[in-house]
Protein backbone atom coordinates (compact mmCIF):
# COMPACT_ATOMS: atom_id res chain seq x y z
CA UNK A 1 0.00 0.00 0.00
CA UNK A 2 1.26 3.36 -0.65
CA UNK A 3 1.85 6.32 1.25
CA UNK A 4 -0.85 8.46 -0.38
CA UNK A 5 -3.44 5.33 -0.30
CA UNK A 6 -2.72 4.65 3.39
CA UNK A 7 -3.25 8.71 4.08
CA UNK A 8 -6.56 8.69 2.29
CA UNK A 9 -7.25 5.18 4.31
CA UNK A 10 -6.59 7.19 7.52
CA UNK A 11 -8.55 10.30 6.88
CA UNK A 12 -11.22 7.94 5.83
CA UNK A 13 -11.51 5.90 9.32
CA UNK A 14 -11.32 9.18 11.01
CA UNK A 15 -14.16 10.61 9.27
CA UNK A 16 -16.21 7.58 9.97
CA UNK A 17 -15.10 7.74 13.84
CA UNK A 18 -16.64 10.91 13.54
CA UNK A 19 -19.85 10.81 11.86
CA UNK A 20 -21.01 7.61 11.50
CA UNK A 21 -22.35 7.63 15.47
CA UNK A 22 -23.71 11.02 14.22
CA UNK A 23 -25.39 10.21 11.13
CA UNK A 24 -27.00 6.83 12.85
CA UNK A 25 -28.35 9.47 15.53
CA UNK A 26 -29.76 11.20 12.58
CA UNK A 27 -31.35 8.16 11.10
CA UNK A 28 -33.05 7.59 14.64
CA UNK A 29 -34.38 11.01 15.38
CA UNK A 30 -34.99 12.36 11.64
CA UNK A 31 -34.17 10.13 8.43
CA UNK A 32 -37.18 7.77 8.93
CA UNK A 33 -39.72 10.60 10.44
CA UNK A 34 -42.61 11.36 8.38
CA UNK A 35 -41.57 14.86 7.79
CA UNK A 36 -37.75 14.28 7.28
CA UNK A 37 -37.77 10.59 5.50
CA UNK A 38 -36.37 12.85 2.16
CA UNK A 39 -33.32 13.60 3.57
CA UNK A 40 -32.14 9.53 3.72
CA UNK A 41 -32.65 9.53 0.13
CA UNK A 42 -30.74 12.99 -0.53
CA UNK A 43 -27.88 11.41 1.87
CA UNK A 44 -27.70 7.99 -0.44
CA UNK A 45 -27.96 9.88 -3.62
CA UNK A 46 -25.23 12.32 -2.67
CA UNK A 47 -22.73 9.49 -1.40
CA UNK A 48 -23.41 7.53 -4.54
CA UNK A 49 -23.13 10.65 -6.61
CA UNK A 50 -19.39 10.90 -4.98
CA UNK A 51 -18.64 7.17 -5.46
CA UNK A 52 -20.26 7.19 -9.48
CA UNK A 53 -17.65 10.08 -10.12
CA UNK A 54 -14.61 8.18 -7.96
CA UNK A 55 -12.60 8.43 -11.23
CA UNK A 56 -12.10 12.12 -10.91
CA UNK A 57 -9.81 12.00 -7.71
CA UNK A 58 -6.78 12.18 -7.57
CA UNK A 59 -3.57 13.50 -6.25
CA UNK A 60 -3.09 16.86 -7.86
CA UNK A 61 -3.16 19.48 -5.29
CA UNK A 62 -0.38 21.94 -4.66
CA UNK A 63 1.20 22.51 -1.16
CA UNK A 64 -1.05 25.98 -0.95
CA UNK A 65 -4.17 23.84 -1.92
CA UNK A 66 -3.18 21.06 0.62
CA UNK A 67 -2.61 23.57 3.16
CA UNK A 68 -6.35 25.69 2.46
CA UNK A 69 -8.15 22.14 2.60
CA UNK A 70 -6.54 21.56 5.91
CA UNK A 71 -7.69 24.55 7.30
CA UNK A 72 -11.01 23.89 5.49
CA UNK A 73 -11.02 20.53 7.71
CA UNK A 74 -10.22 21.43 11.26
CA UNK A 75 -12.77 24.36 10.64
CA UNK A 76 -15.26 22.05 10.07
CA UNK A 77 -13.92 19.76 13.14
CA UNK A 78 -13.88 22.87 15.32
CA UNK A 79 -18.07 23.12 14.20
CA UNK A 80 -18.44 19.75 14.59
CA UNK A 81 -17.16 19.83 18.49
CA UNK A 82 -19.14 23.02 18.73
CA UNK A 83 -21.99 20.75 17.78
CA UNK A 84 -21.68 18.01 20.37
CA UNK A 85 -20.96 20.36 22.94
CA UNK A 86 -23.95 22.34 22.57
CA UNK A 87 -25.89 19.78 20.92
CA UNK A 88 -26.87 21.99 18.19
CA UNK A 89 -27.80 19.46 15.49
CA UNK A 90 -27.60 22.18 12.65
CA UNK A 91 -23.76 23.01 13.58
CA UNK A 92 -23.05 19.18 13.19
CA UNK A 93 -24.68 18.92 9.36
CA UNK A 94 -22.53 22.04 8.63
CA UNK A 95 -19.58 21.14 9.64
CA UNK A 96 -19.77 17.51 7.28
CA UNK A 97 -19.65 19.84 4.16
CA UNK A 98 -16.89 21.43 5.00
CA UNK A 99 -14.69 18.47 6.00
CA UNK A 100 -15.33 17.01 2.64
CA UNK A 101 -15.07 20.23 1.08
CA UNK A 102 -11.60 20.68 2.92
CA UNK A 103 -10.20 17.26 1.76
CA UNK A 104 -11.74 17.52 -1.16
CA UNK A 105 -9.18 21.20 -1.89
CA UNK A 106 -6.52 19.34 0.09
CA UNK A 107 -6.34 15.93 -2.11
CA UNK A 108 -7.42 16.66 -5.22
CA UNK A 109 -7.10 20.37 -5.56
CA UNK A 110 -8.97 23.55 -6.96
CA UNK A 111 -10.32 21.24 -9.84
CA UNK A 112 -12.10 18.27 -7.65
CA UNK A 113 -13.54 21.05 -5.62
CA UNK A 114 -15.08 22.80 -8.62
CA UNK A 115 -15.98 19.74 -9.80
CA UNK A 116 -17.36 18.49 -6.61
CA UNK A 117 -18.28 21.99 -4.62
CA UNK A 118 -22.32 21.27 -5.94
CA UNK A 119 -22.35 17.59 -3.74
CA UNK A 120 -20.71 18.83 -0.84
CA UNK A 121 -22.91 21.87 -0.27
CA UNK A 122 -26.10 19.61 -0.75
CA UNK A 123 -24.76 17.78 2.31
CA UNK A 124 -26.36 20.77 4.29
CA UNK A 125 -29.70 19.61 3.34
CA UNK A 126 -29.35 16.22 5.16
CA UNK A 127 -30.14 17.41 8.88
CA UNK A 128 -33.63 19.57 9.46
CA UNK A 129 -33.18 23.29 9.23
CA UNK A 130 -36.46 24.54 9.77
CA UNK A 131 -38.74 23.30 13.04
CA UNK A 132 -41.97 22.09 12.85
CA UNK A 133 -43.54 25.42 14.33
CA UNK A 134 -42.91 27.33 10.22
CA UNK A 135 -44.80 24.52 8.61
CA UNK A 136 -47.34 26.62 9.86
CA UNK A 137 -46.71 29.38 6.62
CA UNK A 138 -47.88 26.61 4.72
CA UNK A 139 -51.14 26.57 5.96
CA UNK A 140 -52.89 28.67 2.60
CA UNK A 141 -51.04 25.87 0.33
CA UNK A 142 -52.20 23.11 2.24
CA UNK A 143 -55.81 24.17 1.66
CA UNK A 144 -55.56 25.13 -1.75
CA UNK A 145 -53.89 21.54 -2.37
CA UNK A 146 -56.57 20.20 -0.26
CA UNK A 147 -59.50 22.16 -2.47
CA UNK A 148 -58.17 20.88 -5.72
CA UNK A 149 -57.24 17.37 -4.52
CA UNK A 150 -61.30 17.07 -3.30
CA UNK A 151 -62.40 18.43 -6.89
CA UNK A 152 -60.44 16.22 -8.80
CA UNK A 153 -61.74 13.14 -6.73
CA UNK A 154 -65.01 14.21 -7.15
CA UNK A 155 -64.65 14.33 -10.91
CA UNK A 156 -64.77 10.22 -10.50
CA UNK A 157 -67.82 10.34 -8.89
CA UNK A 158 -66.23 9.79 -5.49
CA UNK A 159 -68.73 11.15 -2.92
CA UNK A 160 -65.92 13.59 -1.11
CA UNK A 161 -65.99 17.01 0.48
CA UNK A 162 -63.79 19.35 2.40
CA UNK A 163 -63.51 21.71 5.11
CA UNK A 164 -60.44 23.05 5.75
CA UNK A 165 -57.76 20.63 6.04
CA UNK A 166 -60.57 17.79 6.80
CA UNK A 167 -61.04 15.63 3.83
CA UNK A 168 -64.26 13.21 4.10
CA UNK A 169 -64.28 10.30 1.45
CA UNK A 170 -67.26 8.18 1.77
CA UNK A 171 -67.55 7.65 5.85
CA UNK A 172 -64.34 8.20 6.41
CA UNK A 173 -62.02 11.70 7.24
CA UNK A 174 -58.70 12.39 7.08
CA UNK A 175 -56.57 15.70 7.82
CA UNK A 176 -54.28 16.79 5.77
CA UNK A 177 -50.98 17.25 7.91
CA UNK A 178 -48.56 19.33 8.10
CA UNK A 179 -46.29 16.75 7.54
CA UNK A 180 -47.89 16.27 4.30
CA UNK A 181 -47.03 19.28 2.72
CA UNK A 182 -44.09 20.30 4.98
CA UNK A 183 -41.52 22.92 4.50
CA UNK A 184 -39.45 20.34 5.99
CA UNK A 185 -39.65 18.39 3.52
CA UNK A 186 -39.94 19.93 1.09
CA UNK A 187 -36.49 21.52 1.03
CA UNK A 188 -34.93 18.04 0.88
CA UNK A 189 -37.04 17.19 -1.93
CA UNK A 190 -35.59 20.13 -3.86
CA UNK A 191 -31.84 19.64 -2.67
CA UNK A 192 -32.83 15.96 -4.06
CA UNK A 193 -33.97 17.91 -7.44
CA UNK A 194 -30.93 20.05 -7.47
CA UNK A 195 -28.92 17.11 -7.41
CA UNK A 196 -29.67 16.05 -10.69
CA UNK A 197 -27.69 18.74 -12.15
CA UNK A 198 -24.72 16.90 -11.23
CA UNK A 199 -25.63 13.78 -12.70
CA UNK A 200 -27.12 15.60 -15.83
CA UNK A 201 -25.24 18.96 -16.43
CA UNK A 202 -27.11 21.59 -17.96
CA UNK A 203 -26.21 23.13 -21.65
CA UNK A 204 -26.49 26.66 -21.30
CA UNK A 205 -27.43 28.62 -17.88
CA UNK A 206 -30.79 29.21 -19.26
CA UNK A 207 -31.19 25.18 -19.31
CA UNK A 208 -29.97 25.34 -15.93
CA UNK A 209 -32.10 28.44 -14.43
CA UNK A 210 -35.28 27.28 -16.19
CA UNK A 211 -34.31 23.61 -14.75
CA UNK A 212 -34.01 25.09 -11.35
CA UNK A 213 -37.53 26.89 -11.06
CA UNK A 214 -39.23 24.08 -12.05
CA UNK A 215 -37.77 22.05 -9.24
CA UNK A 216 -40.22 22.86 -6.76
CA UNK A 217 -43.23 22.76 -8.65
CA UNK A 218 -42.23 19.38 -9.35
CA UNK A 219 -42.05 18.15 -6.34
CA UNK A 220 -45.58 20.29 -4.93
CA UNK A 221 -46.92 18.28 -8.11
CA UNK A 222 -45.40 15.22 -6.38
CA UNK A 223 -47.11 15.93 -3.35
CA UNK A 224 -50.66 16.24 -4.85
CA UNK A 225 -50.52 13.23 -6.39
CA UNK A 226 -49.55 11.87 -3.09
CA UNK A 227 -52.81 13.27 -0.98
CA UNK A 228 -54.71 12.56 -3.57
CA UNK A 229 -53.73 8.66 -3.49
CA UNK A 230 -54.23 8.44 0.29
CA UNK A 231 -57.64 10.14 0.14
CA UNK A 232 -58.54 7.18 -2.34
CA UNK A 233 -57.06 4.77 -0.47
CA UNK A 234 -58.89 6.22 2.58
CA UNK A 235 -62.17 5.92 0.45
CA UNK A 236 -61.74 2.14 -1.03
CA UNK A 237 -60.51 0.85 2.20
CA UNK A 238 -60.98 2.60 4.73
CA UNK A 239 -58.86 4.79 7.43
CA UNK A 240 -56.80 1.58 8.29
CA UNK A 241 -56.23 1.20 4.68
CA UNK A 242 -54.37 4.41 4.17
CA UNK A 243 -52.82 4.30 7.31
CA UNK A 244 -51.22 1.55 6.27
CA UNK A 245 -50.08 2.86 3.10
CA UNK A 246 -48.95 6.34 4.53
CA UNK A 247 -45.40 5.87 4.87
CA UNK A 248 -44.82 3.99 2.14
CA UNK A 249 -46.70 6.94 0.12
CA UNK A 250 -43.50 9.07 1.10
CA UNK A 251 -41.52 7.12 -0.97
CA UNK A 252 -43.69 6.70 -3.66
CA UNK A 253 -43.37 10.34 -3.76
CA UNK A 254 -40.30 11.17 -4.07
CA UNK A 255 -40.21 8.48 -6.99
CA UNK A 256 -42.74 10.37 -9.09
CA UNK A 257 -41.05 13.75 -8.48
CA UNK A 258 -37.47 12.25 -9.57
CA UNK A 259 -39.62 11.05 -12.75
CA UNK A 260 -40.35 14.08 -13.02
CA UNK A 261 -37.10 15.60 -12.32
CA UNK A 262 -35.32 13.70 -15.35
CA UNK A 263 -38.48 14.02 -17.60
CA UNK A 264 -37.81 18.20 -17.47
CA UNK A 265 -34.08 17.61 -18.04
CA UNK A 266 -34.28 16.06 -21.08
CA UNK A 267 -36.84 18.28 -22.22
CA UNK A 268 -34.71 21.36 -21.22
CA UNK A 269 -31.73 20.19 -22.88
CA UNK A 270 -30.05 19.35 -19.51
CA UNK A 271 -27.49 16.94 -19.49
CA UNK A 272 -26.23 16.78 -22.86
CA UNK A 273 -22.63 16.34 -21.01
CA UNK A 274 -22.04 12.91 -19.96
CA UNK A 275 -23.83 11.98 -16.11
CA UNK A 276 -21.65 12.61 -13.06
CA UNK A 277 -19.11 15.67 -15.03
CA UNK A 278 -19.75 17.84 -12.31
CA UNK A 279 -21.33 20.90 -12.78
């Protein structure tokens, strides 16, 4: 083994030391929460989105770029202390970013960050930045969604009503949460949209601005389709029925809206570079 592979081995194990009792803490608390379940996805895509473009380390940094990325990294390690001492969750998912950031200026250089700079800062988006009280600012949205999710039910004859949040299907009501359409997650269902314009590079800027707007109306669109499969659910079988399904609904989700992420990259011309270039 050589010097440079036993260094990177090193940092590696360190890193894991670090984080990986952090990360499982997240997965416990947040990752498989009904309002946060987006960000385990984001966190998988992002580490395979690292591991899909491995090819593109390597050794070239210069002794001022290894010395910025080391500063880079024990700035992040003095966050991440700052973290566990206060228990500040947020100051722990910031400084991950910048560790990887930092090694990624200190191994491969100016050109792995640039290449890599869009990955690491989605790493933010893994730990919950806003609490559950400004889900709350939602509130308008989740009735309008609610409205239109009631009149196109009703279109199939479905014998369903609404007032308010309250949706009653047939003898059965359900309330639209706030975990439903949550500001929680919906920011990691747009970091998970943003993403794609690492695997798929846009064109032009125009490609990648008009790419970028439609981001979250894909994924609200994603989210109606959602409520509007429980509430059907709810109706053909009952509350049981689509509390059974609830969960699982999440995922289905963010399926549809990364369908629908791809389907508007091709269509804007994003992506005609090869997947995983970097932006």
């Amino acid at each position: 083994m050589s010097a440079d592979v036993a260094a990177a081995a090193l940092v590696a194990m360190g890193l894991a030391a670090l984080y990986v009792p952090v990360l499982a803490t997240f997965g416990a608390q947040y990752f498989w929460d009904e309002d946060d379940n987006h960000s385990s996805v984001l966190l998988l895509m992002t580490g395979y989105a690292f591991w899909a473009d491995r090819a593109a380390f390597g050794w070239r940094s210069t002794r001022a770029e290894a010395a910025a990325g080391a500063a880079l990294v024990m700035a992040g390690l003095a966050i991440f202390f700052l973290g566990r001492l206060t228990d500040v969750i947020q100051l722990l998912g910031v400084s991950l970013p910048i560790c990887v950031a930092g090694l990624c200026l200190g191994f491969g250089g100016w050109s792995l960050l640039k290449r890599w700079w869009l990955l690491c800062g989605l790493l933010v988006f893994i730990v919950p930045w806003l609490g559950a009280s400004v889900d709350g600012l939602l509130v308008p949205l989740r009735l309008l969604l609610t409205r239109l999710a009631t009149s196109s039910i009703a279109l199939f004859g479905y014998p369903v009503s609404s007032t308010g949040v309250i949706v009653t299907v047939g003898f059965v009501q359900l309330s639209i949460a706030g975990a439903c359409i949550g500001l929680r997650s919906m920011v990691s269902m747009v970091a998970i949209g943003v993403l794609f314009l690492h695997f798929l590079p846009p064109r032009s800027w125009l490609g990648g601005v008009a790419f970028l707007l439609l981001v979250p109306v894909i994924a609200l669109g994603a989210n109606f389709l959602r409520i509007i499969f429980l509430v059907l659910v709810a109706g053909q079988f009952g509350a049981s029925g689509e509390a059974a399904v609830h969960d699982f609904a999440a995922y289905g989700e963010i399926l549809i809206a990364m369908g629908g992420f791809l389907t508007a990259a091709r269509a804007l011309g994003v992506g005609e570079a090869s997947a995983g270039s970097g932006t």
